[in-house]
PDB file of N, CA and C in Angstrom:
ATOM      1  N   UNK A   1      -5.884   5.229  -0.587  1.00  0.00           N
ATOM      2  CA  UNK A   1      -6.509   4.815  -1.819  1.00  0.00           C
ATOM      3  C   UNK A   1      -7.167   6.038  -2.455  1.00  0.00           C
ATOM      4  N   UNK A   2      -6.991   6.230  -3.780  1.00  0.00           N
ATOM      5  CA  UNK A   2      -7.354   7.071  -4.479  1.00  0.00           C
ATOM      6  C   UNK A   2      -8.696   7.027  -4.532  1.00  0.00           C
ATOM      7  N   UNK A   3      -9.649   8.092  -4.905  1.00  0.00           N
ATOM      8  CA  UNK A   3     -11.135   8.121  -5.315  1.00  0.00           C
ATOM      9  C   UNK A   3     -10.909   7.286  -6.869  1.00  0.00           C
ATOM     10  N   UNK A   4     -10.044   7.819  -7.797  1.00  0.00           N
ATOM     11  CA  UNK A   4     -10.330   7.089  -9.298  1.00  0.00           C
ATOM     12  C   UNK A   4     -10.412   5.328  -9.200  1.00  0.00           C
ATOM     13  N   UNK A   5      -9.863   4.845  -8.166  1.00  0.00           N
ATOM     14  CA  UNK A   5      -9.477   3.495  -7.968  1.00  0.00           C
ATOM     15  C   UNK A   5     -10.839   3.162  -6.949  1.00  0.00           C
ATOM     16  N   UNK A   6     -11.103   3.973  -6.342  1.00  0.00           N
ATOM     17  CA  UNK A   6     -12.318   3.557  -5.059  1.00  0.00           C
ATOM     18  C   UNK A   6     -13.553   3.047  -5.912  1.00  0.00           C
ATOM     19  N   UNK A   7     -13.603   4.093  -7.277  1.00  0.00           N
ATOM     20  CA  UNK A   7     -14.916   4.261  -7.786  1.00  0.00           C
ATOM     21  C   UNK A   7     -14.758   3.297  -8.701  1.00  0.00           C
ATOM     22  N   UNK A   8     -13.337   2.439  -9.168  1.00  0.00           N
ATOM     23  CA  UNK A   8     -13.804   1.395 -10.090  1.00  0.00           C
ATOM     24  C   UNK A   8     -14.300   0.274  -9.368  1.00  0.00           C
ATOM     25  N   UNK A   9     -14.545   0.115  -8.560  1.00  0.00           N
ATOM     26  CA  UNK A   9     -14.301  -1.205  -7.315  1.00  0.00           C
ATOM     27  C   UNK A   9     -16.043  -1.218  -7.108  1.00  0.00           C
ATOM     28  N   UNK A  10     -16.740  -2.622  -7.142  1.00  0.00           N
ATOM     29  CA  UNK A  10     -17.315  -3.114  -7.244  1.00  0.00           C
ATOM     30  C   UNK A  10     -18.693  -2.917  -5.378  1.00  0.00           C
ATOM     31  N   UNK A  11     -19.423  -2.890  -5.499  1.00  0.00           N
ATOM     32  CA  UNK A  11     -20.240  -2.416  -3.902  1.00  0.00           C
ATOM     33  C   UNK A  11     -20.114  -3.754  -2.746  1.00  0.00           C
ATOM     34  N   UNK A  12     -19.354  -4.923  -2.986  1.00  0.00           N
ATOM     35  CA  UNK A  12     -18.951  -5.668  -2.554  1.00  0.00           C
ATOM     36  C   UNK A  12     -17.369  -5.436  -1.975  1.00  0.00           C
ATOM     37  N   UNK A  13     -16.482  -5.023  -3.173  1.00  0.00           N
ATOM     38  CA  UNK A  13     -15.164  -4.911  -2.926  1.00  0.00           C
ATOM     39  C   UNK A  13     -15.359  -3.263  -1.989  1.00  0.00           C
ATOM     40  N   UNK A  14     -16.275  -2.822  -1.989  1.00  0.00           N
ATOM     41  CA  UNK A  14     -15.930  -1.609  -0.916  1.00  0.00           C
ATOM     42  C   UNK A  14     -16.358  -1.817   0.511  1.00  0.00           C
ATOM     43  N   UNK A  15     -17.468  -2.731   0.692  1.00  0.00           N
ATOM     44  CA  UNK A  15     -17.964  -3.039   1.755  1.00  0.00           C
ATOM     45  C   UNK A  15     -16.562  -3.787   2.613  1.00  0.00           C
ATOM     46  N   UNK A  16     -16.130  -4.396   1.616  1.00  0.00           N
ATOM     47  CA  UNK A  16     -14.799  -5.194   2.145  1.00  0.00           C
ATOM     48  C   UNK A  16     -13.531  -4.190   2.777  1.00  0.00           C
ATOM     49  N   UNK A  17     -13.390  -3.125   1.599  1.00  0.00           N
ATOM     50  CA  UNK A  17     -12.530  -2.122   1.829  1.00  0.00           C
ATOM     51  C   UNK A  17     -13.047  -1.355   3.619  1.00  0.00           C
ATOM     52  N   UNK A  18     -14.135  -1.168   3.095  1.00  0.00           N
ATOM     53  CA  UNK A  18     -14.464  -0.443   4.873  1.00  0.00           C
ATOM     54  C   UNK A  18     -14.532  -0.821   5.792  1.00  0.00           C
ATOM     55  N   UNK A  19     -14.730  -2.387   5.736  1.00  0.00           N
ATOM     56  CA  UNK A  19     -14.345  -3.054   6.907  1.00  0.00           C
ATOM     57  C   UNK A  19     -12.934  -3.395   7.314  1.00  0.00           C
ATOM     58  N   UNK A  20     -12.048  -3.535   6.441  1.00  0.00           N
ATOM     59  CA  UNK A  20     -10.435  -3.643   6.786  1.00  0.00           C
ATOM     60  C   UNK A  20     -10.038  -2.294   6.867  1.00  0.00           C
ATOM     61  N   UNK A  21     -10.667  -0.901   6.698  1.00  0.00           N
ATOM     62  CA  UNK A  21     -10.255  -0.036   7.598  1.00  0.00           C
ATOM     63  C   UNK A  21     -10.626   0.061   8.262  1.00  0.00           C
ATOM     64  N   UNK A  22     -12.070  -0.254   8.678  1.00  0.00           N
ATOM     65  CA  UNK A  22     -12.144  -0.127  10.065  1.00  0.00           C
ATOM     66  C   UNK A  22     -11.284  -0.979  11.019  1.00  0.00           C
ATOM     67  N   UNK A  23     -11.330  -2.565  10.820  1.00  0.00           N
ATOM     68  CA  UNK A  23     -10.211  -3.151  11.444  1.00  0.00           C
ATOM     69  C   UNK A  23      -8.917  -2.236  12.020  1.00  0.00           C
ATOM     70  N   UNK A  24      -8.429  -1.682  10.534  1.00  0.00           N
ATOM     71  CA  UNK A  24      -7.026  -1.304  10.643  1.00  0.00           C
ATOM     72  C   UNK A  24      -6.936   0.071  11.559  1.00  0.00           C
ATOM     73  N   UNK A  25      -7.862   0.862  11.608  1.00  0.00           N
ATOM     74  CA  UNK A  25      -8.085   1.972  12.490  1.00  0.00           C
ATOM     75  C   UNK A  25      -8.233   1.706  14.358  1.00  0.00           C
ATOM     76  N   UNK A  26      -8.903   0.125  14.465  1.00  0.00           N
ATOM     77  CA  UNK A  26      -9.035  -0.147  15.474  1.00  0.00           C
ATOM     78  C   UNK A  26      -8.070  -0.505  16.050  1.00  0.00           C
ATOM     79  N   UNK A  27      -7.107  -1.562  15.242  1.00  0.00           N
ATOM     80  CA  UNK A  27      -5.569  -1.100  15.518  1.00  0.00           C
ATOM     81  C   UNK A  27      -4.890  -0.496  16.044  1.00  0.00           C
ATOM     82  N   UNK A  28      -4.473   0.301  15.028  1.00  0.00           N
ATOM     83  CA  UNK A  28      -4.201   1.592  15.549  1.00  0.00           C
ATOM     84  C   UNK A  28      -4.335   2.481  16.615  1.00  0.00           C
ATOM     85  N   UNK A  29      -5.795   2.350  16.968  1.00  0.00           N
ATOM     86  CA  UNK A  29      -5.801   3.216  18.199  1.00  0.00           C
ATOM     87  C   UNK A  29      -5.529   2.793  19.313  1.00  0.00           C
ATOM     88  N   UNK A  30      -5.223   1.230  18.878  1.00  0.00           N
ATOM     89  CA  UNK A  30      -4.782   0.355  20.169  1.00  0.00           C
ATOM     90  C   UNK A  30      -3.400   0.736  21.104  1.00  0.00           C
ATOM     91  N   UNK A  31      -2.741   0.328  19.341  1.00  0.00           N
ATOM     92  CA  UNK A  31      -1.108   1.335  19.429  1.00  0.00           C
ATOM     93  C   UNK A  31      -0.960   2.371  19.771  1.00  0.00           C
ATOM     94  N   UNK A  32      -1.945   3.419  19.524  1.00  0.00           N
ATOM     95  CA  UNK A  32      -1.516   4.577  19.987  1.00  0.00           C
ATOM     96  C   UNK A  32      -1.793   4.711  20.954  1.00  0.00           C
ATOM     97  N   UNK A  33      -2.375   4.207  21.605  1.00  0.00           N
ATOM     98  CA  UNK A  33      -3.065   3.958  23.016  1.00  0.00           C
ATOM     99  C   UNK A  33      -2.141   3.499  24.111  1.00  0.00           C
ATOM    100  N   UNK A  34      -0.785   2.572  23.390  1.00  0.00           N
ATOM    101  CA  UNK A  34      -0.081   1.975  24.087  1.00  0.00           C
ATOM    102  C   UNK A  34       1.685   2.369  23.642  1.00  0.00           C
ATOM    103  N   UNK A  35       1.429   3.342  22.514  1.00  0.00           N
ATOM    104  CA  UNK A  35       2.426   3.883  22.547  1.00  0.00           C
ATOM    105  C   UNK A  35       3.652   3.379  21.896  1.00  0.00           C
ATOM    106  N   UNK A  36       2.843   2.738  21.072  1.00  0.00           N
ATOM    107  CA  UNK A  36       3.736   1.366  19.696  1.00  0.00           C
ATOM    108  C   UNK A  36       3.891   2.142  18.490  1.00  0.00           C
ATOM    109  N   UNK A  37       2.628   2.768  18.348  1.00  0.00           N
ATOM    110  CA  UNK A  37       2.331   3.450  16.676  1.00  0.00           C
ATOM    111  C   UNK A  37       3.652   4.292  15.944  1.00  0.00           C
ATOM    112  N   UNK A  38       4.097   3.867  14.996  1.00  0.00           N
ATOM    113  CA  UNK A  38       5.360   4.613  14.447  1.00  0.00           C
ATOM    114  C   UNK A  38       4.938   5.300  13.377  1.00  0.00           C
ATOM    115  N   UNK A  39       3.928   5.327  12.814  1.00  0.00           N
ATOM    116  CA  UNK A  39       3.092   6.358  11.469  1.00  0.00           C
ATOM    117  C   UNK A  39       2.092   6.829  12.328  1.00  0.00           C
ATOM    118  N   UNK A  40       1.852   8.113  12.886  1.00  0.00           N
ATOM    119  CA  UNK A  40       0.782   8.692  12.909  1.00  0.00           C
ATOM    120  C   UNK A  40      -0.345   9.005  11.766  1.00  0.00           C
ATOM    121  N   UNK A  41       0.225   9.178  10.799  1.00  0.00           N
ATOM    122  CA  UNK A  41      -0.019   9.976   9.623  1.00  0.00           C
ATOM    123  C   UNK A  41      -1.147   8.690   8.830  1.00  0.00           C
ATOM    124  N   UNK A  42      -0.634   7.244   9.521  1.00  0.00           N
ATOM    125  CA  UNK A  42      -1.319   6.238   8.959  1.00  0.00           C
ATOM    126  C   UNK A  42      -2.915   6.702   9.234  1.00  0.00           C
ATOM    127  N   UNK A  43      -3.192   6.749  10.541  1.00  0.00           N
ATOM    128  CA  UNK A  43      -4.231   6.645  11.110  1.00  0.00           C
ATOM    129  C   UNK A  43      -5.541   7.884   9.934  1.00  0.00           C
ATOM    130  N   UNK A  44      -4.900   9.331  10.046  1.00  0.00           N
ATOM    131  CA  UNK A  44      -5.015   9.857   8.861  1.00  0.00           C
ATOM    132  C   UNK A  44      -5.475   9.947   7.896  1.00  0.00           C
ATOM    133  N   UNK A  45      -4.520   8.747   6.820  1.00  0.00           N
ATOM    134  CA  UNK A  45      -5.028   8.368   5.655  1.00  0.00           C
ATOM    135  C   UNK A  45      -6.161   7.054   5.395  1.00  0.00           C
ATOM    136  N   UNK A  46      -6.113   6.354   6.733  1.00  0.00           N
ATOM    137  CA  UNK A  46      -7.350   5.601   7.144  1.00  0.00           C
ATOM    138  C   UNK A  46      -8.890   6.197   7.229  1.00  0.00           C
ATOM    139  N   UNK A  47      -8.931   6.620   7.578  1.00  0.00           N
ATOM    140  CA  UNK A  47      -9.902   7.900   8.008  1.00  0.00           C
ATOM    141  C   UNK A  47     -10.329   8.418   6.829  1.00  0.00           C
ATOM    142  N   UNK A  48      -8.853   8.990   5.768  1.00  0.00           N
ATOM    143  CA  UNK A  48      -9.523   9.882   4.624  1.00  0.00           C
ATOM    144  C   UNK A  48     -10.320   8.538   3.628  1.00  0.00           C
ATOM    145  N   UNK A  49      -9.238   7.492   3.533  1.00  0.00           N
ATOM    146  CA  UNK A  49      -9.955   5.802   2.580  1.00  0.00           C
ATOM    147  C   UNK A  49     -11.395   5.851   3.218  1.00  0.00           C
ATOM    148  N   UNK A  50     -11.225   5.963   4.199  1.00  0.00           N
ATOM    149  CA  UNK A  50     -13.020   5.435   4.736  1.00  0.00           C
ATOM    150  C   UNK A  50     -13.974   6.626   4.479  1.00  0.00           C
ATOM    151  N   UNK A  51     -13.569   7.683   4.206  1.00  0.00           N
ATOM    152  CA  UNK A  51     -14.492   8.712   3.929  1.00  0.00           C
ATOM    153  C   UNK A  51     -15.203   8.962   2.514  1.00  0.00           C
ATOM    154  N   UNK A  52     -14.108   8.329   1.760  1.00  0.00           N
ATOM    155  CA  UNK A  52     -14.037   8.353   0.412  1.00  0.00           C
ATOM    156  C   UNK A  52     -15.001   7.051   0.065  1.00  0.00           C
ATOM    157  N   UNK A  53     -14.647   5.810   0.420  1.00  0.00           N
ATOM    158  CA  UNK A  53     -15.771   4.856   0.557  1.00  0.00           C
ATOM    159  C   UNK A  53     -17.390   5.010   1.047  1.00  0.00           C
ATOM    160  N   UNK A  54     -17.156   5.432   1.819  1.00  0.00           N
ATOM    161  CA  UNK A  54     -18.779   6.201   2.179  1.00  0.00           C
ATOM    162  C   UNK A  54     -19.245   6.953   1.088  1.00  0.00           C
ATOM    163  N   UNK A  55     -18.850   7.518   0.607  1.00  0.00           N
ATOM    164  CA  UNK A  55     -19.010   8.835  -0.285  1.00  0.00           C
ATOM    165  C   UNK A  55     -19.319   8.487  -1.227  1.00  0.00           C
ATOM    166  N   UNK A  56     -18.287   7.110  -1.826  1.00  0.00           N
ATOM    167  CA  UNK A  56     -18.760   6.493  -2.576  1.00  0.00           C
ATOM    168  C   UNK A  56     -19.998   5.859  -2.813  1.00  0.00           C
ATOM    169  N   UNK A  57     -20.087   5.079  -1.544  1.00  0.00           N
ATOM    170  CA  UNK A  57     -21.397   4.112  -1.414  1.00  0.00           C
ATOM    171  C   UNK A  57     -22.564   5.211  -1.348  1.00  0.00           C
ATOM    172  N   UNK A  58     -22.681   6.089  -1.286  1.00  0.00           N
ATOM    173  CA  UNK A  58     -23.782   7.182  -1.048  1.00  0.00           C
ATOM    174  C   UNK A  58     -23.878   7.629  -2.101  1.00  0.00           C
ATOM    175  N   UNK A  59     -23.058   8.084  -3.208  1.00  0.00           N
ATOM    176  CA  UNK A  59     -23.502   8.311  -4.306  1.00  0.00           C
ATOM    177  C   UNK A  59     -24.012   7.466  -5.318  1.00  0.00           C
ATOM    178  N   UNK A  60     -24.068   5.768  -5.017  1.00  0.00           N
ATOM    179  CA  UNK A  60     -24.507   5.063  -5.581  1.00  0.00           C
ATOM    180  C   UNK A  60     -26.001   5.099  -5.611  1.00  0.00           C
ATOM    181  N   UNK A  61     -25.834   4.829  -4.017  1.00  0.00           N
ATOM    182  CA  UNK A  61     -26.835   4.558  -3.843  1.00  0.00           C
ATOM    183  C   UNK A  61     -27.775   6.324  -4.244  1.00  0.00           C
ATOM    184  N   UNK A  62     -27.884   6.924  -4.091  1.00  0.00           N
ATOM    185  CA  UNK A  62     -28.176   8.161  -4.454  1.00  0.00           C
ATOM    186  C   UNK A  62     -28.524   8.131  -6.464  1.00  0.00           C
ATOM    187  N   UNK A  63     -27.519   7.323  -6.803  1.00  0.00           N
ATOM    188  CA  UNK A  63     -27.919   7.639  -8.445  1.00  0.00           C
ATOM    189  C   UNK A  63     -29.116   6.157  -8.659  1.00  0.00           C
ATOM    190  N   UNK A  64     -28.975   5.517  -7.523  1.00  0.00           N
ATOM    191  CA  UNK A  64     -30.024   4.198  -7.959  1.00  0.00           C
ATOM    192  C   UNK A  64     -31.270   4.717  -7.573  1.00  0.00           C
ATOM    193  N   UNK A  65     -31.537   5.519  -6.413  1.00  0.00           N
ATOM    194  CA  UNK A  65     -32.706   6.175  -5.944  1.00  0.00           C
ATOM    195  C   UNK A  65     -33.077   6.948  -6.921  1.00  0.00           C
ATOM    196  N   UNK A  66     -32.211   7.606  -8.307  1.00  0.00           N
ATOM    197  CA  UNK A  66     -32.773   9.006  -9.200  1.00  0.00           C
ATOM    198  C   UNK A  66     -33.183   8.129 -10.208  1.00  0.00           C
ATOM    199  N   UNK A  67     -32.269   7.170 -10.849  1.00  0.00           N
ATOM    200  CA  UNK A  67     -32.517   6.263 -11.923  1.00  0.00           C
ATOM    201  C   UNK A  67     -33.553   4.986 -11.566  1.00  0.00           C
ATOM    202  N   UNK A  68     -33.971   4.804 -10.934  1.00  0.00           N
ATOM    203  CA  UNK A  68     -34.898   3.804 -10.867  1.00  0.00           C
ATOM    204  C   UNK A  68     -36.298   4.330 -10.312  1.00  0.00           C
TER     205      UNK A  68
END
């Protein structure tokens, strides 16, 4: 998921977003764990979505702490 698309998305719809990657990461490491996983590269771009969500949620919250 893109940052331009992360940042239109609502502090509800991201809380949601970070929890179905986290899900989906936990997954994953299950598979890879067991030697199922056929996208490495997934795991990856999981990781980068969830970083970007944080980042997000921190700069919110960061401009509500300056503006209020």
């Amino acid at each position: 998921m893109k940052m331009k698309d992360i940042s239109q998305k609502t502090d509800q719809e991201l809380t949601t977003v970070l929890a179905d990657t986290q899900k989906e990461l936990g997954q994953l490491a299950l598979e890879m764990r067991t030697k199922q996983i056929k996208n490495v590269k997934q795991i990856w771009a999981l990781k980068r979505t969830q970083a970007r969500v944080l980042t997000a949620q921190r700069e919110r919250e960061l401009k509500e702490v300056t503006n209020g």
